[in-house]
Protein backbone atom coordinates (compact mmCIF):
# COMPACT_ATOMS: atom_id res chain seq x y z
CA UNK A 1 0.47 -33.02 -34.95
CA UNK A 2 0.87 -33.32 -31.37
CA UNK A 3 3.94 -30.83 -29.58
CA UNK A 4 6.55 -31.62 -27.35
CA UNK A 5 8.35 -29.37 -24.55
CA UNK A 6 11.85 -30.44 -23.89
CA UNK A 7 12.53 -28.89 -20.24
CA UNK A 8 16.09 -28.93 -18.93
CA UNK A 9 16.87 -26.89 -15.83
CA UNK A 10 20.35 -25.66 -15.82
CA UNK A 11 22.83 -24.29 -13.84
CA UNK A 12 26.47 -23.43 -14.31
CA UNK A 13 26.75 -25.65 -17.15
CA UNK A 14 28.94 -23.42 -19.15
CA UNK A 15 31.28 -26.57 -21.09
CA UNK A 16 29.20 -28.97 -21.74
CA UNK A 17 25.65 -26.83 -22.59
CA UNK A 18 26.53 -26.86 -26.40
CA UNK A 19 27.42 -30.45 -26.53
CA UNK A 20 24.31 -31.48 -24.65
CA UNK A 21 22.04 -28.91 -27.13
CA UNK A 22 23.99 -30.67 -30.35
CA UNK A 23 23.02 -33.95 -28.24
CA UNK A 24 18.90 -33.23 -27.98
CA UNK A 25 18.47 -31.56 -31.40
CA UNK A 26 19.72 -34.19 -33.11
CA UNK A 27 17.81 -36.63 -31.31
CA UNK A 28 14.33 -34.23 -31.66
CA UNK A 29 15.11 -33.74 -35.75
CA UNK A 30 14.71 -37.40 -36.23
CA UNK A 31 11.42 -37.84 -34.34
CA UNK A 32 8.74 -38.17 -36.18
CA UNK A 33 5.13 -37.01 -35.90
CA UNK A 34 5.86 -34.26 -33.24
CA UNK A 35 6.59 -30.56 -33.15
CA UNK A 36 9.29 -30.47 -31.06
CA UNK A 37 10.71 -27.33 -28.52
CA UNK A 38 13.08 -27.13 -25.78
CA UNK A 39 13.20 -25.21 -22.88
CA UNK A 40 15.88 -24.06 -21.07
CA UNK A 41 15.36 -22.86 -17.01
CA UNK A 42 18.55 -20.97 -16.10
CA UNK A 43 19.06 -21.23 -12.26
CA UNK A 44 21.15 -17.70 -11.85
CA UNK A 45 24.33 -19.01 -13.18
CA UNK A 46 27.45 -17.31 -11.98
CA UNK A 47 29.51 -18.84 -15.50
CA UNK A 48 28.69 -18.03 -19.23
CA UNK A 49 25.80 -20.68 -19.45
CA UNK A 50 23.03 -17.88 -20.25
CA UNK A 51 25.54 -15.86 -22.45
CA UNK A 52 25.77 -19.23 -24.90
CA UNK A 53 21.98 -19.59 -24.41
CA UNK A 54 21.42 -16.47 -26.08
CA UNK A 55 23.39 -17.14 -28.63
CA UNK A 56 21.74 -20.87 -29.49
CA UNK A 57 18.59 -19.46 -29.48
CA UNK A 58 19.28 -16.87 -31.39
CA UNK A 59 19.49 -19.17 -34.40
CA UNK A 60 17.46 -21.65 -33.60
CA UNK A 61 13.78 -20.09 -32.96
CA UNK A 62 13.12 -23.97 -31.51
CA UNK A 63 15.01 -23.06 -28.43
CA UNK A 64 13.61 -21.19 -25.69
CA UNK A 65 15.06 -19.74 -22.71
CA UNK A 66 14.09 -18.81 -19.40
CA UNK A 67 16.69 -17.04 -16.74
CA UNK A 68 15.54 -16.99 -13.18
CA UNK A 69 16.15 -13.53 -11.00
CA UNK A 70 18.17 -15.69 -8.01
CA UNK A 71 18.76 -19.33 -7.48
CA UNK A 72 15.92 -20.99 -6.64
CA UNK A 73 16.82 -24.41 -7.11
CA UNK A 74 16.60 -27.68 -9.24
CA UNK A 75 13.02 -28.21 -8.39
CA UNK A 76 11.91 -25.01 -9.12
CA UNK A 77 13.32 -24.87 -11.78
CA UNK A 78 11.54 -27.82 -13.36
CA UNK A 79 7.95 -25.90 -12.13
CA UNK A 80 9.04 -23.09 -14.04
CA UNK A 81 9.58 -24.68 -17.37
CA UNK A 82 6.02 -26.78 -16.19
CA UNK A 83 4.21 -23.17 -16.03
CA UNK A 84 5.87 -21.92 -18.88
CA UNK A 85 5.68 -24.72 -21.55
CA UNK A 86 1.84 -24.86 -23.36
CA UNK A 87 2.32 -28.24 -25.11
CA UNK A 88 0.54 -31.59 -25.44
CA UNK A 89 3.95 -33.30 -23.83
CA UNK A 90 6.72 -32.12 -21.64
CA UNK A 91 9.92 -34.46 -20.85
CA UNK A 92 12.17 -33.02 -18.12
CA UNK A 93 15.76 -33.97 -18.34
CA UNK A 94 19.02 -32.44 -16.84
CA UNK A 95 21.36 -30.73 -19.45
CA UNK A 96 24.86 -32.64 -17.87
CA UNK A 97 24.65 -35.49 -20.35
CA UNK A 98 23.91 -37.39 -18.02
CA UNK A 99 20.30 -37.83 -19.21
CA UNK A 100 20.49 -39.87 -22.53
CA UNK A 101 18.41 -38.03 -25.28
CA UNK A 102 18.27 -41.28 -27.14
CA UNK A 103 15.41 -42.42 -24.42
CA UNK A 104 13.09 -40.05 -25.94
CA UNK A 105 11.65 -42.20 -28.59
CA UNK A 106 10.70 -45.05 -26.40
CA UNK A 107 9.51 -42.25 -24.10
CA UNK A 108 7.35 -41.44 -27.27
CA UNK A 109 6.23 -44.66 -27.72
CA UNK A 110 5.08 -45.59 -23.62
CA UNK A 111 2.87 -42.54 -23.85
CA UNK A 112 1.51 -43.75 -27.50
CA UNK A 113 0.75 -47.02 -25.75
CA UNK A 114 -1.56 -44.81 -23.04
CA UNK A 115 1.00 -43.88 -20.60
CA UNK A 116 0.78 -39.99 -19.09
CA UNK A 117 3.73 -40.02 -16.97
CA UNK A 118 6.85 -42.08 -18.07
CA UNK A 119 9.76 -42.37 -15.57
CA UNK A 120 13.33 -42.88 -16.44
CA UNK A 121 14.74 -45.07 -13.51
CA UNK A 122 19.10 -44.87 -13.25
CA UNK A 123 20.10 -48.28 -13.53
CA UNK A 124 23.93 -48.07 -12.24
CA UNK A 125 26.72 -49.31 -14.50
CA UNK A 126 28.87 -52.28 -12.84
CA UNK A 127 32.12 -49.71 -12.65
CA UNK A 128 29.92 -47.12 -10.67
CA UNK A 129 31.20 -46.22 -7.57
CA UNK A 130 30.12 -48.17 -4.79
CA UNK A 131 30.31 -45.32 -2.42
CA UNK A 132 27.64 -43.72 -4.86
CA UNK A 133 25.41 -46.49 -5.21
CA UNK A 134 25.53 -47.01 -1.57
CA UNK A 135 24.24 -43.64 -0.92
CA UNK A 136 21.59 -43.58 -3.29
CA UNK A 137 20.11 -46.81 -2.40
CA UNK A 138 20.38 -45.49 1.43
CA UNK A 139 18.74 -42.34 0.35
CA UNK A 140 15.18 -44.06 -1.74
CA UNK A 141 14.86 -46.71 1.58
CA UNK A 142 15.10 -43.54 4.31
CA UNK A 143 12.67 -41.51 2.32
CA UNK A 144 10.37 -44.97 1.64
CA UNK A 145 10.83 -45.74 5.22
CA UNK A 146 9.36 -42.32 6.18
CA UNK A 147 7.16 -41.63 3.50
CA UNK A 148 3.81 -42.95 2.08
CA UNK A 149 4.46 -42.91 -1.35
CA UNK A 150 6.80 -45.40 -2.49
CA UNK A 151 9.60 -44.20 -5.12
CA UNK A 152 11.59 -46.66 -6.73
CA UNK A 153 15.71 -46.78 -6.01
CA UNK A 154 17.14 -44.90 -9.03
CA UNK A 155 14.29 -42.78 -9.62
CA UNK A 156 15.29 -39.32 -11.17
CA UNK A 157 13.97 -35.86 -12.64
CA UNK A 158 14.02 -37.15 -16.00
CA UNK A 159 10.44 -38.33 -17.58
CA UNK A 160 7.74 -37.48 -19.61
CA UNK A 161 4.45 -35.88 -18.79
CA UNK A 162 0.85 -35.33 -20.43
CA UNK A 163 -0.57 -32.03 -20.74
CA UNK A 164 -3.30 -33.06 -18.12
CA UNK A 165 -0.89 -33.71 -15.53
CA UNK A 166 1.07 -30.80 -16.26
CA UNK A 167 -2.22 -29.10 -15.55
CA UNK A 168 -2.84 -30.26 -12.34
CA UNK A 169 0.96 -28.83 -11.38
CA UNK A 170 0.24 -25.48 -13.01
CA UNK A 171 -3.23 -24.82 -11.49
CA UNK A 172 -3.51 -27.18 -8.14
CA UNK A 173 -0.10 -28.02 -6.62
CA UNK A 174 1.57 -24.76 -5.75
CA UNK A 175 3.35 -25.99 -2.64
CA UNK A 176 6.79 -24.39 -1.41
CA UNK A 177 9.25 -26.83 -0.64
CA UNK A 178 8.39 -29.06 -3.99
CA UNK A 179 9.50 -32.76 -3.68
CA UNK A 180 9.08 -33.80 -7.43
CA UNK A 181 9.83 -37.66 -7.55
CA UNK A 182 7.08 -37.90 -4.74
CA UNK A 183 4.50 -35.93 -6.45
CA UNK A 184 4.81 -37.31 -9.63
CA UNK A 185 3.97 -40.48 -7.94
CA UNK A 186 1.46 -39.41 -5.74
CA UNK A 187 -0.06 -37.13 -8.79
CA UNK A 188 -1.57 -40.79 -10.23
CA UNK A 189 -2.79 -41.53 -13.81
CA UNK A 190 -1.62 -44.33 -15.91
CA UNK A 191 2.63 -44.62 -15.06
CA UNK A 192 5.20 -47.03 -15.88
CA UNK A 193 9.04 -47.10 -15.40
CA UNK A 194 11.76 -47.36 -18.03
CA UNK A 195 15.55 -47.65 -17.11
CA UNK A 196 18.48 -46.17 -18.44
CA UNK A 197 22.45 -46.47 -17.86
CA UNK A 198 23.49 -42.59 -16.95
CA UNK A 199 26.48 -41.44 -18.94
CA UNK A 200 29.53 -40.04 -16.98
CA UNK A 201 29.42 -36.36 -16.61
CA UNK A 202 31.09 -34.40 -20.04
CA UNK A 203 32.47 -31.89 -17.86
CA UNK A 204 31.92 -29.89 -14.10
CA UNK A 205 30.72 -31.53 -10.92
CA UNK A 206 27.56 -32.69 -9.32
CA UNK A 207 25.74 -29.96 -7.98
CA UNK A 208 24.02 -31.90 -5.15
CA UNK A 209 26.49 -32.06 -2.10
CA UNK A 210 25.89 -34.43 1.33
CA UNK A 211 24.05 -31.26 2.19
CA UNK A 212 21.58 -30.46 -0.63
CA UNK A 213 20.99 -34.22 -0.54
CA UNK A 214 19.98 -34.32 3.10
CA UNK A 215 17.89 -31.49 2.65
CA UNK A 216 16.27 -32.74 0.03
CA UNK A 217 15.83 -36.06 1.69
CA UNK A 218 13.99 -34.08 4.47
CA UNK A 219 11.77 -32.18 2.08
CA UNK A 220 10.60 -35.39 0.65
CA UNK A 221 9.81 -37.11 4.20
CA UNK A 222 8.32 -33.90 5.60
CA UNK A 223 6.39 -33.24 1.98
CA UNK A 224 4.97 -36.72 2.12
CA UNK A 225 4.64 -37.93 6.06
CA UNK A 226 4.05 -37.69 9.52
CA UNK A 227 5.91 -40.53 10.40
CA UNK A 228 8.72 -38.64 12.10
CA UNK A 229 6.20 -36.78 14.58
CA UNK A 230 4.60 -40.05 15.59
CA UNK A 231 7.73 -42.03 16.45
CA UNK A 232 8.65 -38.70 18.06
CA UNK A 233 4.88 -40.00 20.24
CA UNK A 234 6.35 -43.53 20.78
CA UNK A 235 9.84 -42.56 21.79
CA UNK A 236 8.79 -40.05 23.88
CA UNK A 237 5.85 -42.87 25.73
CA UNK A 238 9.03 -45.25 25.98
CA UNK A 239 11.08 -43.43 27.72
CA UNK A 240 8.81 -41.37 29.98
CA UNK A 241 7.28 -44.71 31.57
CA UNK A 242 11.47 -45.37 31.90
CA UNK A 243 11.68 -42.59 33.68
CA UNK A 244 8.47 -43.53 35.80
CA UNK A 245 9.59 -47.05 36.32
CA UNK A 246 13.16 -45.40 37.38
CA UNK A 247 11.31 -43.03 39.91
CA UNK A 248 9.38 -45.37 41.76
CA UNK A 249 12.49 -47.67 42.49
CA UNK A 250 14.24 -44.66 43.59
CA UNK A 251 10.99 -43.65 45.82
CA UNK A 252 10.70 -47.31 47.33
CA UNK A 253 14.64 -47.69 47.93
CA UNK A 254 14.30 -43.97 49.93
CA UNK A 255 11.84 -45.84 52.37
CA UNK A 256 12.56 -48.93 52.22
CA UNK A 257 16.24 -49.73 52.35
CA UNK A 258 19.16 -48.29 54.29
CA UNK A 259 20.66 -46.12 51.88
CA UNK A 260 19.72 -44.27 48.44
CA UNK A 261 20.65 -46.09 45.76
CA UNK A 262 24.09 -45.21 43.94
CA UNK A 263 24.94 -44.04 40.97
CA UNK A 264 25.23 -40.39 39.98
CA UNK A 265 27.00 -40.89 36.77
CA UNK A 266 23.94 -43.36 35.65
CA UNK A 267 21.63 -40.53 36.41
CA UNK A 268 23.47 -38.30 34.74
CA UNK A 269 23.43 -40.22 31.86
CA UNK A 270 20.13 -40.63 31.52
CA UNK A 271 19.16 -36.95 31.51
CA UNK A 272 21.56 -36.09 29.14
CA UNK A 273 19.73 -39.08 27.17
CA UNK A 274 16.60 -37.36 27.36
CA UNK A 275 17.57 -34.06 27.07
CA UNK A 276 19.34 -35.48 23.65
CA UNK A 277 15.87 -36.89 22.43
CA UNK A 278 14.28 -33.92 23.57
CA UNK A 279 16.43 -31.83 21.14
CA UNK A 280 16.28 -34.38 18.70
CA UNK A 281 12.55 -34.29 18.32
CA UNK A 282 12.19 -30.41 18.54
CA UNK A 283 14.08 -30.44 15.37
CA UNK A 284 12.28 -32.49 13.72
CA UNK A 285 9.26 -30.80 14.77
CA UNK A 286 10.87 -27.79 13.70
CA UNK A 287 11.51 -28.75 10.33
CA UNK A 288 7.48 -29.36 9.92
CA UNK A 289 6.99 -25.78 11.52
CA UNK A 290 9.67 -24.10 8.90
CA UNK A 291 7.22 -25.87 6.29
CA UNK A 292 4.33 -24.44 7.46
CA UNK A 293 5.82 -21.56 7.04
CA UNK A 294 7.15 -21.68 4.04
CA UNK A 295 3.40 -22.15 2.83
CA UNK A 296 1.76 -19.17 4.64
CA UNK A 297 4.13 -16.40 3.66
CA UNK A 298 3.12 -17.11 0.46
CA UNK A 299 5.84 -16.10 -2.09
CA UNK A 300 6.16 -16.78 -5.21
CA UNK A 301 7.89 -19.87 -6.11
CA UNK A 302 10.05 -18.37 -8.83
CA UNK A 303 10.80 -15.42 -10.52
CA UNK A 304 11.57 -14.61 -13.84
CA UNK A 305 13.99 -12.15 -15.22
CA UNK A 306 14.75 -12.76 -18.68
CA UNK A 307 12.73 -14.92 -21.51
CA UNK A 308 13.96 -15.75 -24.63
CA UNK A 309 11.65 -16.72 -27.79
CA UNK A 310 8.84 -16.86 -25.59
CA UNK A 311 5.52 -15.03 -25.98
């Protein structure tokens, strides 16, 4: 009988944790033909998530817990229960509700069919704000514009692995500044998309903010292309043969004509201009160089301080 490894990073989830454990096991009791586990990665909560934990998996030997030292993050979070979980499947999900359990079984079924890496795609809901759908259609066509791997709009943390894939993440792609929804593309094998309408949140608040989701928007450009550097290149050609062009007519009007040309404000302008893209551009060249590293130091993606039910 083939296993399954339920992974759900978590993090301050404190009133709806229960609900969305009561949720999945009833959901993985009426499978059939798997042995089914779930895994809980708890990000360094500062509420009571880990302190219910405990106490759900201290009656249901099923459940298994992992509690990180500090908070790492949502993406490390997922590697963790990757490294940790030593079954023929793994489905990643968020434990907000937000995640349907009920797509399991036709998860189940894709990878029966041949599939080793299903992906659950959000499809909005008509009443969905249009601020929200807005910015997360603005957010896939930035990091497509930038990147070379394509990810559908809607794409999420929520889909099923093989064990061979998971392999390849445990052993081969160890990288710092993981950008999941790329590499899961990029990773290859057989894939193929299934959508789902996300459920309103049970209870607490999104824990991505404008500024988690611009840096993650720039881990996923930066993790994936060099784009940014080489219009950096082509800006940077444009406007120093500007600035040529600009020089000579200043040069020729100096010897040529009775008086220098005019216009101190204009030239004013235009240095702060390229000053500006100057600054611009060493930022983005810094972000590549904070990558870098990232990598060399070396450090440990994660660490671990408590387990629970696990060998």
């Amino acid at each position: 009988m083939p296993s399954l490894t339920v992974i759900c990073p978590v993090y301050n989830e404190e009133y709806v944790i229960r609900l969305f454990y009561e949720s999945l096991k009833k959901t993985l009791d009426a499978v059939r033909g798997y042995r089914c586990e779930v895994l809980f990665v708890v990000d360094r909560s500062k509420d009571k998530t880990l302190e219910i934990l405990r106490d759900i998996a201290a009656n249901d030997g099923n459940v298994k817990v992992l509690s990180l030292s500090s908070r790492f993050g949502h993406q490390m979070s997922i590697v963790a229960g990757i490294d940790h979980a030593q079954t023929d499947l793994l489905i990643m999900m968020d434990s907000d509700l937000q995640h349907p359990p009920e797509l399991i079984p036709k998860m189940l079924s894709q990878y029966e069919e041949g599939y080793e890496v299903v992906h659950a795609l959000r499809k909005w809901p008509a009443d969905k704000s249009k601020v929200k759908k807005l910015a997360s259609k603005a957010f896939y066509q930035i990091v497509n514009r930038f990147s070379e791997v394509k990810i559908e709009s809607g794409a999420a943390d929520f889909r099923l692995i093989s064990r061979r894939v998971a392999d390849v993440f445990r052993s081969k792609i160890r990288e710092q500044n993981q950008f999941l929804r790329g590499l899961f593309r990029w990773v290859g094998f057989r894939q193929v998309n299934i959508e789902f309408v996300p459920a309103a949140r049970a209870s607490g608040m999104t824990k991505y903010d404008w500024s988690r989701l611009l840096k993650f928007a720039m881990s996923g450009i930066t993790s994936f292309s060099r784009k940014p550097l080489q219009y950096a290149i082509g800006l940077g050609l444009l406007t120093a043969t500007f600035g040529l062009v600009f020089g000579i007519f200043a040069i020729v009007s100096y010897f040529f004509t009775d008086q220098m040309p005019s216009g101190w404000a204009t030239l004013a302008t235009i240095i702060s201009f390229l000053g500006g893209i100057q600054l611009i551009f060493l930022g983005v060249l810094g972000e590549y160089v904070g990558a870098i590293f990232d990598e060399v130091k070396r450090r440990p993606l994660y660490v671990v301080e408590e387990s629970i039910n696990i060998e």
